[in-house]
PDB file of N, CA and C in Angstrom:
ATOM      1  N   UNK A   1       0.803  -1.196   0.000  1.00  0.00           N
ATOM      2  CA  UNK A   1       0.000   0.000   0.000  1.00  0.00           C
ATOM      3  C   UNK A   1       0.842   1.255   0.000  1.00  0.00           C
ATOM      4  N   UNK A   2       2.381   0.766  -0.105  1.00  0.00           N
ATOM      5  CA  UNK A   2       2.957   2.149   0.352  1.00  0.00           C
ATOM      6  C   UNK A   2       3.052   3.053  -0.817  1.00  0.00           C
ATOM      7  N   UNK A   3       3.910   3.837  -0.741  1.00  0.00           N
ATOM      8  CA  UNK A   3       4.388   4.525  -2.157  1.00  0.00           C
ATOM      9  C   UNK A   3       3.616   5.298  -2.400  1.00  0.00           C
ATOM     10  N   UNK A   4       3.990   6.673  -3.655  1.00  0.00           N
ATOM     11  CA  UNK A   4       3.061   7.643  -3.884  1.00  0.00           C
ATOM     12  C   UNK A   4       2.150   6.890  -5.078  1.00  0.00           C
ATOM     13  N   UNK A   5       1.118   7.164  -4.767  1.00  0.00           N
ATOM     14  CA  UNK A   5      -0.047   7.163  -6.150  1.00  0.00           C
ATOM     15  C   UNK A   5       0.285   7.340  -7.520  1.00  0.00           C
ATOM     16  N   UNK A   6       0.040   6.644  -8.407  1.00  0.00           N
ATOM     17  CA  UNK A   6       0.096   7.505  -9.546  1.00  0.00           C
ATOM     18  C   UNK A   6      -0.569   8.753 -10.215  1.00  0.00           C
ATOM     19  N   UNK A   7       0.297   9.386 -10.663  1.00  0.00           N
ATOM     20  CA  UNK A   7      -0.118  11.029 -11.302  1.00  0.00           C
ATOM     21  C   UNK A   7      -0.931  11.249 -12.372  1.00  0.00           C
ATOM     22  N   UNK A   8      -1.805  12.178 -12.104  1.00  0.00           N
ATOM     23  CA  UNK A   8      -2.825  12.573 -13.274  1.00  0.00           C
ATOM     24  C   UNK A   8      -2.619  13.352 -13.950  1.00  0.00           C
ATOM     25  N   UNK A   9      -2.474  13.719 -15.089  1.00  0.00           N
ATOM     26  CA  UNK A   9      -2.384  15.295 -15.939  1.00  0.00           C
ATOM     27  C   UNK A   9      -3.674  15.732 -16.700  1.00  0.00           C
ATOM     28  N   UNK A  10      -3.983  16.814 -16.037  1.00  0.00           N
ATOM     29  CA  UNK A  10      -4.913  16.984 -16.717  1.00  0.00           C
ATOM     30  C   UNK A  10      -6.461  17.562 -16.123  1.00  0.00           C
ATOM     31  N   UNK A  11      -7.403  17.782 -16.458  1.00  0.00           N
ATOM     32  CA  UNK A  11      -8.457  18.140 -15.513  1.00  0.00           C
ATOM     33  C   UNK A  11      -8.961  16.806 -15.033  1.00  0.00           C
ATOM     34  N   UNK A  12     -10.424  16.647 -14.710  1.00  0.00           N
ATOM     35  CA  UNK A  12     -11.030  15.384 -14.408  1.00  0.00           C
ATOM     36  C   UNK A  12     -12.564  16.094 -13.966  1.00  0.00           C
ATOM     37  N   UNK A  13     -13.607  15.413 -14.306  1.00  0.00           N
ATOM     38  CA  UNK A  13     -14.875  15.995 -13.759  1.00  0.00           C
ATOM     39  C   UNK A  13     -15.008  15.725 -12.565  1.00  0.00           C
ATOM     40  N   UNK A  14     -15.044  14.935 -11.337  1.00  0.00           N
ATOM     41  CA  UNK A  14     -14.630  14.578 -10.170  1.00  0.00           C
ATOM     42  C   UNK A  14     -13.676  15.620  -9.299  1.00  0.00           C
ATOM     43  N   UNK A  15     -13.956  16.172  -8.130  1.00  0.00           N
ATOM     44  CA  UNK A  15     -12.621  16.387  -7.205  1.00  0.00           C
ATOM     45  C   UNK A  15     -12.426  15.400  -6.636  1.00  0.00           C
ATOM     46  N   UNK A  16     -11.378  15.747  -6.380  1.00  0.00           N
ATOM     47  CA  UNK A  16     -10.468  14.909  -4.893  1.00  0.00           C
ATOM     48  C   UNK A  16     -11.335  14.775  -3.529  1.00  0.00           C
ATOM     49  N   UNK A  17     -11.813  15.981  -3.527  1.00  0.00           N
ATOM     50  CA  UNK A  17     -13.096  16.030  -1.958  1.00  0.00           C
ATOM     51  C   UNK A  17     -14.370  15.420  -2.599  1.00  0.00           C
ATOM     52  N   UNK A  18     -14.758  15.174  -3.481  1.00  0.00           N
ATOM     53  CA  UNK A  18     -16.120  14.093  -3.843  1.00  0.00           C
ATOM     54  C   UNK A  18     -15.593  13.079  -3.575  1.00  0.00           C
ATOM     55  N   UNK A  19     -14.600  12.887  -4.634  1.00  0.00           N
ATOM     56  CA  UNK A  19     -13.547  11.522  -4.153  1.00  0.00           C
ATOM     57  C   UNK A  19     -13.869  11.001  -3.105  1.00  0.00           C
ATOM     58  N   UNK A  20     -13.044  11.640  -2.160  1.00  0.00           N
ATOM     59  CA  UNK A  20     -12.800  11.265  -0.710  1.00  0.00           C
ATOM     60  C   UNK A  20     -14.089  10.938   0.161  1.00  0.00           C
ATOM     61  N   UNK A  21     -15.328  12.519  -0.034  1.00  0.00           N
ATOM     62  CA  UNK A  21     -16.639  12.073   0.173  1.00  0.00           C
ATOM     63  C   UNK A  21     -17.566  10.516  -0.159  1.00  0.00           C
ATOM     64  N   UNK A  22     -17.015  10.279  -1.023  1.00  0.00           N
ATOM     65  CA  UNK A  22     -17.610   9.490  -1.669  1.00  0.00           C
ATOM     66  C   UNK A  22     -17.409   7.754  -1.032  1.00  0.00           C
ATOM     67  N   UNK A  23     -16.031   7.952  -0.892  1.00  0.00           N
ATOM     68  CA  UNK A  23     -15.450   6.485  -0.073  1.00  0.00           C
ATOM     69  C   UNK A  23     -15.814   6.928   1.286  1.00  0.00           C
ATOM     70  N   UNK A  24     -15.920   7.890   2.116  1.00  0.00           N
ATOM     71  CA  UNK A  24     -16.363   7.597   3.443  1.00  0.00           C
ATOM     72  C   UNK A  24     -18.068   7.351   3.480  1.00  0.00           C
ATOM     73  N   UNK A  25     -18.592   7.845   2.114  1.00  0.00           N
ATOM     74  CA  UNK A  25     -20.131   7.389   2.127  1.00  0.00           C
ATOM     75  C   UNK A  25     -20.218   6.068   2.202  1.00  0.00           C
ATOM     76  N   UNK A  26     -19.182   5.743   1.720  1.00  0.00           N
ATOM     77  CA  UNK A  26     -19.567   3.653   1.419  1.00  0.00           C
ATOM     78  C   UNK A  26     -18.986   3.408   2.216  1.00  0.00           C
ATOM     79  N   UNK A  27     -18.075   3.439   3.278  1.00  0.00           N
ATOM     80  CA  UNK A  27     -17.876   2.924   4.686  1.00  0.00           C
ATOM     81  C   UNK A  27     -17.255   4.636   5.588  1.00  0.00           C
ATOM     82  N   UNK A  28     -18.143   4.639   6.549  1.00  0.00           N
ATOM     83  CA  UNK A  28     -17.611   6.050   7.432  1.00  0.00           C
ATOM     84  C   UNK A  28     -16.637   5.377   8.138  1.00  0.00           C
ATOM     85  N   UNK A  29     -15.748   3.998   8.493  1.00  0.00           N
ATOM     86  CA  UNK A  29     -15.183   4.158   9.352  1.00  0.00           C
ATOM     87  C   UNK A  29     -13.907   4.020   8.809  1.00  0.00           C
ATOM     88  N   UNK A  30     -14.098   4.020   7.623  1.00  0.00           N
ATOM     89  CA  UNK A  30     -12.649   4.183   6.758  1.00  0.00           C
ATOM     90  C   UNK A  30     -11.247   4.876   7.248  1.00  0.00           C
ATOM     91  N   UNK A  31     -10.489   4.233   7.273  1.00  0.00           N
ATOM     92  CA  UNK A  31      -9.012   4.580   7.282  1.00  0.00           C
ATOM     93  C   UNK A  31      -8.729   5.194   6.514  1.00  0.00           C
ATOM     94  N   UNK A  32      -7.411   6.608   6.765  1.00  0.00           N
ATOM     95  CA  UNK A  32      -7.467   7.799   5.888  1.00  0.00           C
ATOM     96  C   UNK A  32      -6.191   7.224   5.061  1.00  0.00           C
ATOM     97  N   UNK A  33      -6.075   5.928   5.017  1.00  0.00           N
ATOM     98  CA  UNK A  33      -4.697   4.991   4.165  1.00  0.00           C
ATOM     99  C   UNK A  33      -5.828   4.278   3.413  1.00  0.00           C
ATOM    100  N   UNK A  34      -6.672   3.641   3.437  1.00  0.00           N
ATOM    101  CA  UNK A  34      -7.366   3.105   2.580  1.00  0.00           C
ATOM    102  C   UNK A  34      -8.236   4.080   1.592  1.00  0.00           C
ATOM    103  N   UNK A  35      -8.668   5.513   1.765  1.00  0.00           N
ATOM    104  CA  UNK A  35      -9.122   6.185   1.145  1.00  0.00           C
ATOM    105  C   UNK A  35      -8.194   6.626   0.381  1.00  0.00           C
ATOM    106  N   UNK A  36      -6.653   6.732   0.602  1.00  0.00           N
ATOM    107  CA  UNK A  36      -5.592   7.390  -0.494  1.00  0.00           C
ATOM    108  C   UNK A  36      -5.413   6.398  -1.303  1.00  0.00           C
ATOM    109  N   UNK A  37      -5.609   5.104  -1.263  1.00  0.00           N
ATOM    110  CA  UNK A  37      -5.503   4.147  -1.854  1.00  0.00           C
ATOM    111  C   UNK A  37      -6.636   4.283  -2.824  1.00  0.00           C
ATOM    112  N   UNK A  38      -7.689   4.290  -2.541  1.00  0.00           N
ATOM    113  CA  UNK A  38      -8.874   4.301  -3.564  1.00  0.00           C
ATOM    114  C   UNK A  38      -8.971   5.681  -4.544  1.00  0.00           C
ATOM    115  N   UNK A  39      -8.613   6.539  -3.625  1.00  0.00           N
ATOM    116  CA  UNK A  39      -8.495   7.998  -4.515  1.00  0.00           C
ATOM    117  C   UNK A  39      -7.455   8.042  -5.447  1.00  0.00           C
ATOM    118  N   UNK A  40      -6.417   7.437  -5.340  1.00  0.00           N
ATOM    119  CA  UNK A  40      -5.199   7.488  -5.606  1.00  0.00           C
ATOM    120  C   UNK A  40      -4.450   9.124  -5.348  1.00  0.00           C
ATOM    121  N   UNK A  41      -4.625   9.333  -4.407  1.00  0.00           N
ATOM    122  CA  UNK A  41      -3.798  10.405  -4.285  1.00  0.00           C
ATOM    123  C   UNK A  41      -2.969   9.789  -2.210  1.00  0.00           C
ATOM    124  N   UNK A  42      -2.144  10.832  -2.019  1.00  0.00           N
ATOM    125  CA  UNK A  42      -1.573  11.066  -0.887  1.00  0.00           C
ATOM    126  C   UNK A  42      -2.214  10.794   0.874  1.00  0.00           C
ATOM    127  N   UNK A  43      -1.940  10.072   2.025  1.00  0.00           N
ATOM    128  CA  UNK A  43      -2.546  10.395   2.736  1.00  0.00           C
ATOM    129  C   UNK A  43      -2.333  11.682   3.555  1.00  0.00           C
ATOM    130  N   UNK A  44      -1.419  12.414   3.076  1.00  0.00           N
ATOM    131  CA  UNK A  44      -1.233  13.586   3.642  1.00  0.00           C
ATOM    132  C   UNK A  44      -2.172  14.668   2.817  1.00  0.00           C
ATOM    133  N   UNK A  45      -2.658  14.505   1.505  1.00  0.00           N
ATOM    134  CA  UNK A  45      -3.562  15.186   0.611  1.00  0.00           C
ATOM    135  C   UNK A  45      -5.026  14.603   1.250  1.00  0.00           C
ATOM    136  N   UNK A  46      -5.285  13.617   1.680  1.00  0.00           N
ATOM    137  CA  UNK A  46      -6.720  12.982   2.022  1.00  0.00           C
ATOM    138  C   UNK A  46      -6.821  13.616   3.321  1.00  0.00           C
ATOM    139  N   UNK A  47      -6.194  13.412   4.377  1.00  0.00           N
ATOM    140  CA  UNK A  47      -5.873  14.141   5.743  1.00  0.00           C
ATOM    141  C   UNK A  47      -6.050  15.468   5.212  1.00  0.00           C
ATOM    142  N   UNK A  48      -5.570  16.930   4.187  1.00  0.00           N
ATOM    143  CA  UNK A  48      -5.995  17.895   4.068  1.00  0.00           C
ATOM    144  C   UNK A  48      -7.510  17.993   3.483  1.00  0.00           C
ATOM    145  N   UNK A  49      -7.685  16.946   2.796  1.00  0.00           N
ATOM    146  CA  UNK A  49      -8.893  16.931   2.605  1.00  0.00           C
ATOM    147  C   UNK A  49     -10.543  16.870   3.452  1.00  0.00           C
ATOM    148  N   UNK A  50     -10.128  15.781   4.225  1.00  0.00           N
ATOM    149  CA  UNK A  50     -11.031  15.605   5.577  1.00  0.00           C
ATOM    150  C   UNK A  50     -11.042  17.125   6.263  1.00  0.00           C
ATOM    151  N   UNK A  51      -9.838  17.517   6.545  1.00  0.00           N
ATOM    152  CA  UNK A  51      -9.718  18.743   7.287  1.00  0.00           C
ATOM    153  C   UNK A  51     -10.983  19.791   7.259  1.00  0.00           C
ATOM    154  N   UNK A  52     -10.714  20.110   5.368  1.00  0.00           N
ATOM    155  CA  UNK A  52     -11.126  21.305   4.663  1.00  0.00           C
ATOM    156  C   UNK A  52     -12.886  20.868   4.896  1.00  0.00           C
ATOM    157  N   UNK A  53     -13.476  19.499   4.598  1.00  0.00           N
ATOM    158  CA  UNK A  53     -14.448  19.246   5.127  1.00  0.00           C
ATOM    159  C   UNK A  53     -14.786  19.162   6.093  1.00  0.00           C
ATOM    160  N   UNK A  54     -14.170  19.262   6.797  1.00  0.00           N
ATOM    161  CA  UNK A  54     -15.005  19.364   8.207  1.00  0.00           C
ATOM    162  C   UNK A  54     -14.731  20.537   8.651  1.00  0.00           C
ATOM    163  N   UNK A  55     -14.133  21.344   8.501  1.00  0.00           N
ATOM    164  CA  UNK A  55     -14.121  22.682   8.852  1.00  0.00           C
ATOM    165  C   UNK A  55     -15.251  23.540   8.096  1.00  0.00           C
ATOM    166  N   UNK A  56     -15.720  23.361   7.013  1.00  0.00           N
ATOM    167  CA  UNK A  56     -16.805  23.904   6.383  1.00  0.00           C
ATOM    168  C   UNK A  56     -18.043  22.772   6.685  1.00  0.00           C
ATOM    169  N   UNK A  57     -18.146  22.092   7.682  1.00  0.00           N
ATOM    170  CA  UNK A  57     -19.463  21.407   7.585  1.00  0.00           C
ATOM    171  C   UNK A  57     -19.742  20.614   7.067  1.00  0.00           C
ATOM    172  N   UNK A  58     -19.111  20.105   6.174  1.00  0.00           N
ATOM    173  CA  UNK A  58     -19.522  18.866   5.199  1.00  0.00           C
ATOM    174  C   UNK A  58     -19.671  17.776   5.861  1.00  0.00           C
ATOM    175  N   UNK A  59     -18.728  17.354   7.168  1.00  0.00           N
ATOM    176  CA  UNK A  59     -17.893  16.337   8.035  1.00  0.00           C
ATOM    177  C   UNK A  59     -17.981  16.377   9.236  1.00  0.00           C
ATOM    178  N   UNK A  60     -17.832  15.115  10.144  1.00  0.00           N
ATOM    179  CA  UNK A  60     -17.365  15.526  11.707  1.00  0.00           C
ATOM    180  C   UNK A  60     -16.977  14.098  11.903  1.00  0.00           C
ATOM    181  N   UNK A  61     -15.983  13.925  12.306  1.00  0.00           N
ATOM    182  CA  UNK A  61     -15.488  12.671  13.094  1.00  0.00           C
ATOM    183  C   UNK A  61     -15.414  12.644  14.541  1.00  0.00           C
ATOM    184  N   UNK A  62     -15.944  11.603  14.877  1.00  0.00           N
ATOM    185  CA  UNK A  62     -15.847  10.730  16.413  1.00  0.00           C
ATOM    186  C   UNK A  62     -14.519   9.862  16.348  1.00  0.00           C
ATOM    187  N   UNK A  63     -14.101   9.595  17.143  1.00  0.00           N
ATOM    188  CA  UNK A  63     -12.534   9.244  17.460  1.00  0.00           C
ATOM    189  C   UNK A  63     -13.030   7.365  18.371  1.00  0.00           C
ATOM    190  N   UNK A  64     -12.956   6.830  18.034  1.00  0.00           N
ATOM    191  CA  UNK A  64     -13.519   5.078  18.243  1.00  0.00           C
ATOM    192  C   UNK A  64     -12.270   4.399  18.696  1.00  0.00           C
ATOM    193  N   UNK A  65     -11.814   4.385  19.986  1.00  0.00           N
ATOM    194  CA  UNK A  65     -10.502   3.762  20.027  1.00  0.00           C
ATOM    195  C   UNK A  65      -9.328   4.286  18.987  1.00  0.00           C
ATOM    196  N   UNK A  66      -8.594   3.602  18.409  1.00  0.00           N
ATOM    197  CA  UNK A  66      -7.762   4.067  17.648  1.00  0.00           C
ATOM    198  C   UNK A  66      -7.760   4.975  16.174  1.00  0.00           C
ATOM    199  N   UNK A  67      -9.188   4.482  16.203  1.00  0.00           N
ATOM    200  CA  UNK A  67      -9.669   4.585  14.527  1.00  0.00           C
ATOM    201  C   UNK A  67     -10.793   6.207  14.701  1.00  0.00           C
ATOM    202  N   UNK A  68     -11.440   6.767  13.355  1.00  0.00           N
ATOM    203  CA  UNK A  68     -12.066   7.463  13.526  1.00  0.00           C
ATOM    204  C   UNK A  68     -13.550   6.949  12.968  1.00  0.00           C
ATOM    205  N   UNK A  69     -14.584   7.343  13.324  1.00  0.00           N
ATOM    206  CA  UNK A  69     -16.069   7.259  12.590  1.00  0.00           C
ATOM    207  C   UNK A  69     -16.636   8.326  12.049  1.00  0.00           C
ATOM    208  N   UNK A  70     -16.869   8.487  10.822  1.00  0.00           N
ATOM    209  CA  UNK A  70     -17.254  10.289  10.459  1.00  0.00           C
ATOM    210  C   UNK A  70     -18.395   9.717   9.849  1.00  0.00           C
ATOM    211  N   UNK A  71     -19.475  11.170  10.101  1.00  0.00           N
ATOM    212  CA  UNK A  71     -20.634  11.362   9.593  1.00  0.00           C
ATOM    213  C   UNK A  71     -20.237  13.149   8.573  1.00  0.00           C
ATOM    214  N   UNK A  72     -21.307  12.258   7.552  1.00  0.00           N
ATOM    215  CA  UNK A  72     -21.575  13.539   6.320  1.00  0.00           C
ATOM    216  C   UNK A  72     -22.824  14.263   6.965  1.00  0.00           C
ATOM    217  N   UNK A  73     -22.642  14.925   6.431  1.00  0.00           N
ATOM    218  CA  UNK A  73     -23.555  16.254   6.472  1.00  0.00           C
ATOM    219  C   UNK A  73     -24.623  16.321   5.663  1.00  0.00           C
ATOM    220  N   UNK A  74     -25.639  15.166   5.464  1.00  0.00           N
ATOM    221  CA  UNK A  74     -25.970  14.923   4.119  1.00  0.00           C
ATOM    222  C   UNK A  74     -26.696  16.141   3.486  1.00  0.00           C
ATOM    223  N   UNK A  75     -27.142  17.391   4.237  1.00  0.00           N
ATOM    224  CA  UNK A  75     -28.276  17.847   3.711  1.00  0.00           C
ATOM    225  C   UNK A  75     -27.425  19.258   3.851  1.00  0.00           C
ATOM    226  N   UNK A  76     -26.458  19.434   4.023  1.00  0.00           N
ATOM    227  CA  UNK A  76     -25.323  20.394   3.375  1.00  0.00           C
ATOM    228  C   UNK A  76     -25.501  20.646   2.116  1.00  0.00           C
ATOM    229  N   UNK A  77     -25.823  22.137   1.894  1.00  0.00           N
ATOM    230  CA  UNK A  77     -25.899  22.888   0.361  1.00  0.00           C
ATOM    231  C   UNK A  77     -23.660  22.476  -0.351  1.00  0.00           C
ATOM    232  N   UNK A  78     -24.329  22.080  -1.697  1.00  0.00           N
ATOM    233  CA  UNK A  78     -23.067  22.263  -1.937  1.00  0.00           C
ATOM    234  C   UNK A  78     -22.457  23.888  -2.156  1.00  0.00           C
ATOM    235  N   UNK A  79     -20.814  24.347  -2.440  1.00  0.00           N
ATOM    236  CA  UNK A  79     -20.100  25.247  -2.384  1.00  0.00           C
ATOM    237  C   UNK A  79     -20.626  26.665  -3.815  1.00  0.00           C
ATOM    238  N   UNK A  80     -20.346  25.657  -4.819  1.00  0.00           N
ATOM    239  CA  UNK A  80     -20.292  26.580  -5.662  1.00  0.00           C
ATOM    240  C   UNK A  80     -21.647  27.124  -6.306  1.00  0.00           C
ATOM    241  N   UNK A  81     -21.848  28.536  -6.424  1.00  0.00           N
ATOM    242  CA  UNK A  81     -23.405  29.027  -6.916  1.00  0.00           C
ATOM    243  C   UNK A  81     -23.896  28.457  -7.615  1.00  0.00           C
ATOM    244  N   UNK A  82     -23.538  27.919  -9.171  1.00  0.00           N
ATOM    245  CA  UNK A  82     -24.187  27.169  -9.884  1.00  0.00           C
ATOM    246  C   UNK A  82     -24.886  25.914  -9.342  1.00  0.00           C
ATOM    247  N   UNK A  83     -24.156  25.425  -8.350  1.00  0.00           N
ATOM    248  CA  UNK A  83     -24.986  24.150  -7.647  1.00  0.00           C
ATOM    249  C   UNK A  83     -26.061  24.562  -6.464  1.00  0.00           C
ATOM    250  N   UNK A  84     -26.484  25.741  -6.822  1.00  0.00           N
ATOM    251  CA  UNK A  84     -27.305  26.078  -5.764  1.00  0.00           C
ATOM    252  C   UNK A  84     -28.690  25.128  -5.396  1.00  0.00           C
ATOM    253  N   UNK A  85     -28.748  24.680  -4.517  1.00  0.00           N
ATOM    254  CA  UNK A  85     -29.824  24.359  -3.921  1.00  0.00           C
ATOM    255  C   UNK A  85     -29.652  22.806  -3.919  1.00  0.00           C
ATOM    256  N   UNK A  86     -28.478  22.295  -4.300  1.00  0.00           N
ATOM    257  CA  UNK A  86     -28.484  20.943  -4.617  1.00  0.00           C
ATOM    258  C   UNK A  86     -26.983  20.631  -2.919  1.00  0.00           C
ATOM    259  N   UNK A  87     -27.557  19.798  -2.514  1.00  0.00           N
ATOM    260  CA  UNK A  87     -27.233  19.092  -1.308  1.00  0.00           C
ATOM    261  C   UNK A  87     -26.359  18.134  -1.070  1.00  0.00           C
ATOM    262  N   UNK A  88     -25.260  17.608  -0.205  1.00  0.00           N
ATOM    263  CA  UNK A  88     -24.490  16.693  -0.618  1.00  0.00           C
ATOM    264  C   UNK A  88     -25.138  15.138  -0.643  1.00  0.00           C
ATOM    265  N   UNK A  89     -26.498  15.176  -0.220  1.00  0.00           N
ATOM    266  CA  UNK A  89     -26.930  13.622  -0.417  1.00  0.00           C
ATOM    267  C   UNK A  89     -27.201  14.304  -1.448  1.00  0.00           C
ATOM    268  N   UNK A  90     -27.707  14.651  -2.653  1.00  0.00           N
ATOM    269  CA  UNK A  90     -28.369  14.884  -3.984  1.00  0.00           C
ATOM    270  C   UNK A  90     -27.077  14.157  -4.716  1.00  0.00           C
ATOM    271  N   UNK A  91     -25.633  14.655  -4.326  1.00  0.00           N
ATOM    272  CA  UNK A  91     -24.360  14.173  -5.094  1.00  0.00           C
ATOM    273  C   UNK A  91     -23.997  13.174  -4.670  1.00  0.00           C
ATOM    274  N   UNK A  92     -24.368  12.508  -3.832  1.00  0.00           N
ATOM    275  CA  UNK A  92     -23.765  11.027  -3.186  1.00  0.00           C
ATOM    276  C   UNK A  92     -24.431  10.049  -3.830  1.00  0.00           C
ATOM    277  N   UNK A  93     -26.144  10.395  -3.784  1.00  0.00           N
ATOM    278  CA  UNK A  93     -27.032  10.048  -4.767  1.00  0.00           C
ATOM    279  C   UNK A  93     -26.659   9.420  -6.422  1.00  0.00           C
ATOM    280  N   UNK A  94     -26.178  11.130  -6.811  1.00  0.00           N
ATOM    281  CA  UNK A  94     -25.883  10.848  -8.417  1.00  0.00           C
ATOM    282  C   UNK A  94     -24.542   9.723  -8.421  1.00  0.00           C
ATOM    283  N   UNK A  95     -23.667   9.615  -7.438  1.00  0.00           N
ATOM    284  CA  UNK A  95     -22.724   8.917  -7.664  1.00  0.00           C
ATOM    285  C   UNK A  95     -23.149   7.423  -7.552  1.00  0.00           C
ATOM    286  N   UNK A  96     -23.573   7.403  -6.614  1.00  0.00           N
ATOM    287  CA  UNK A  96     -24.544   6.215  -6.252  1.00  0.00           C
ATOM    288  C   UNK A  96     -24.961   5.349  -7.311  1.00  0.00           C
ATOM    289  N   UNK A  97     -25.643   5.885  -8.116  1.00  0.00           N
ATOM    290  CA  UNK A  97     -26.712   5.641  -8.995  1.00  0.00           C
ATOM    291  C   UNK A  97     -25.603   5.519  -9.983  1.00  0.00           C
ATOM    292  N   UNK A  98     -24.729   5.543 -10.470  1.00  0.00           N
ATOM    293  CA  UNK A  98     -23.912   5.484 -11.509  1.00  0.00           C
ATOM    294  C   UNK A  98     -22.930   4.358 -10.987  1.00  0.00           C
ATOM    295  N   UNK A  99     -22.110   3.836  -9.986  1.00  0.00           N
ATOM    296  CA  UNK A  99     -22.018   3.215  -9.540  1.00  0.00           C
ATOM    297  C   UNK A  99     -22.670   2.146  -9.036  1.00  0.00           C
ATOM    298  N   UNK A 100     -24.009   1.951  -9.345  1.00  0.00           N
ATOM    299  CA  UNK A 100     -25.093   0.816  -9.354  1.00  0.00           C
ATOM    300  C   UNK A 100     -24.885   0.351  -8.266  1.00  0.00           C
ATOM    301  N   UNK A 101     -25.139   1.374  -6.922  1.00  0.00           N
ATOM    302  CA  UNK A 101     -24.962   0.609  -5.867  1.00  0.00           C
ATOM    303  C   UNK A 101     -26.542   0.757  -5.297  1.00  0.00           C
ATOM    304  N   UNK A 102     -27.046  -0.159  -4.484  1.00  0.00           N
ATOM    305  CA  UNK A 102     -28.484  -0.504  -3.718  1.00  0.00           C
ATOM    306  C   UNK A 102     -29.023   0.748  -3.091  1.00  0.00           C
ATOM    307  N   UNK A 103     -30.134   0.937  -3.673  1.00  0.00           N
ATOM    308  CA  UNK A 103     -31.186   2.196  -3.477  1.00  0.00           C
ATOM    309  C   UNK A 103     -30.724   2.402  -1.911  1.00  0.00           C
ATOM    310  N   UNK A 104     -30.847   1.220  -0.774  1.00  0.00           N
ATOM    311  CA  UNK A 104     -30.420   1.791   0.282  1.00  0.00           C
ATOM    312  C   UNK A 104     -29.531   2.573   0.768  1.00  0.00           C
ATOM    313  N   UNK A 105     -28.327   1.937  -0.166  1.00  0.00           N
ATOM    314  CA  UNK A 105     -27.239   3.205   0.435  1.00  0.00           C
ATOM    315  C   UNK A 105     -27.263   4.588   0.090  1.00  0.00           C
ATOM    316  N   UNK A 106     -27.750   4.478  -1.391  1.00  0.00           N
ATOM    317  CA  UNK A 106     -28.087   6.050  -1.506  1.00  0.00           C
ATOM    318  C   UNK A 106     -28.707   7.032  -0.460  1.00  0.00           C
ATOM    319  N   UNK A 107     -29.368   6.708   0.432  1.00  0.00           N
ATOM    320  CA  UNK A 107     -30.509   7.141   1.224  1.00  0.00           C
ATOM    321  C   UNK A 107     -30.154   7.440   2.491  1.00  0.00           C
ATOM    322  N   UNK A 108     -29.161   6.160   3.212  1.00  0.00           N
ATOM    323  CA  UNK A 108     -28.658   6.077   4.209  1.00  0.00           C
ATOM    324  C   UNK A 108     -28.447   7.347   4.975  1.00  0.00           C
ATOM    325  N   UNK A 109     -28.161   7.337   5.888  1.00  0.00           N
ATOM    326  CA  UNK A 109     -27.706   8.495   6.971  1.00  0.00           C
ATOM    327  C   UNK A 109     -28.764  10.138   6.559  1.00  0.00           C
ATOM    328  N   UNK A 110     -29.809  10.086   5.950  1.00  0.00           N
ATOM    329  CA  UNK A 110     -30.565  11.182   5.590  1.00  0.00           C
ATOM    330  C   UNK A 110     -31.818  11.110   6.992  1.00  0.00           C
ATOM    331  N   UNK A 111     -31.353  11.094   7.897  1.00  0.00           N
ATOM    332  CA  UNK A 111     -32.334  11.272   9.050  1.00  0.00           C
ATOM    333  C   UNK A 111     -33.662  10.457   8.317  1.00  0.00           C
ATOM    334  N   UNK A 112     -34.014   9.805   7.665  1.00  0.00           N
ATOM    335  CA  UNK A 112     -35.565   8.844   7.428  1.00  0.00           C
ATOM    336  C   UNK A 112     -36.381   9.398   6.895  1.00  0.00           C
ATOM    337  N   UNK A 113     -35.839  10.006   6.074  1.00  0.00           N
ATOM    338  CA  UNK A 113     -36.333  11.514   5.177  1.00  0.00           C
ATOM    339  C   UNK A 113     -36.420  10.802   4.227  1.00  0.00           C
ATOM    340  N   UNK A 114     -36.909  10.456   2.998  1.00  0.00           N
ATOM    341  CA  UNK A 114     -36.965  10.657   1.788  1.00  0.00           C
ATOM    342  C   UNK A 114     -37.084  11.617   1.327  1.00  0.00           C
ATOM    343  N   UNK A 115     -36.363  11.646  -0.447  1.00  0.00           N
ATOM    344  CA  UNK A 115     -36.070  12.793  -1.045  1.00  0.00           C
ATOM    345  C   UNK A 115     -37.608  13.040  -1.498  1.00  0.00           C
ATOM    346  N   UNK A 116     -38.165  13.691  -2.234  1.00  0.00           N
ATOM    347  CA  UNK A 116     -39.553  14.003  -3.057  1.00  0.00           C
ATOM    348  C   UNK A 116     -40.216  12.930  -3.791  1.00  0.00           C
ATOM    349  N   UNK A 117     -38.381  12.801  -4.664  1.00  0.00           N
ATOM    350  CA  UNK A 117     -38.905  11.920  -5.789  1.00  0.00           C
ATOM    351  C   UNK A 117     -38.856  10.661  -5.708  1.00  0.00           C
ATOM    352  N   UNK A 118     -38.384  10.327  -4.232  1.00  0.00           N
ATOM    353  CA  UNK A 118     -38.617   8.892  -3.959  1.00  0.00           C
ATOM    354  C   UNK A 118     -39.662   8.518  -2.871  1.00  0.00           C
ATOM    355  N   UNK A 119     -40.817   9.237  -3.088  1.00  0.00           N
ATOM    356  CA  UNK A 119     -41.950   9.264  -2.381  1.00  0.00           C
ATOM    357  C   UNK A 119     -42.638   8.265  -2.873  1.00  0.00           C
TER     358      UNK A 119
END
């Protein structure tokens, strides 16, 4: 697992913080070495990453013995204006769903809320 990641050139439609969002959606108790692994980037870049989220709300970790447990923020507006009004479960969702993973997880951790359109 050691070693640096391999390098990207170039843009990518994805960030690094969806990225990262994205693997603690499919397990919160994830190790910040197994998420650099899946992201392929740095655990010192994933560690700034967690940071930047949870300092703006996106995030919060509980500390579990050695390990950490983090909860998303699911109903957090995303950052940029154009995404106005759209939420980070709305994007966990779209990833979800493209990743063909089980209607449940999409849903998960949304306080027992359903969205509208899954009324």
């Amino acid at each position: 697992m050691g070693g640096v990641p391999e390098t990207h050139v170039g843009w990518t439609f994805l960030t690094n913080h969806t990225r990262v969002l994205a693997a603690i959606a499919d397990d919160n108790t994830t190790r910040i070495r197994d998420i650099a692994a899946r992201c392929r980037l740095t655990e010192r870049a994933v560690q700034k990453i967690v940071s930047d989220l949870e300092r703006d709300g996106y995030l919060t970790h509980t500390r579990q013995g050695r390990s950490n447990s983090y909860r998303i923020e699911r109903g957090t507006i995303l950052r940029h204006p154009a995404d106005a009004g759209l939420t980070v479960s709305d994007l966990l969702t779209l990833i979800a769903q493209h990743d063909g993973r089980p209607r449940e997880l999409q849903t998960a951790g949304t306080q027992g809320q359903p969205r509208e359109a899954e009324r």
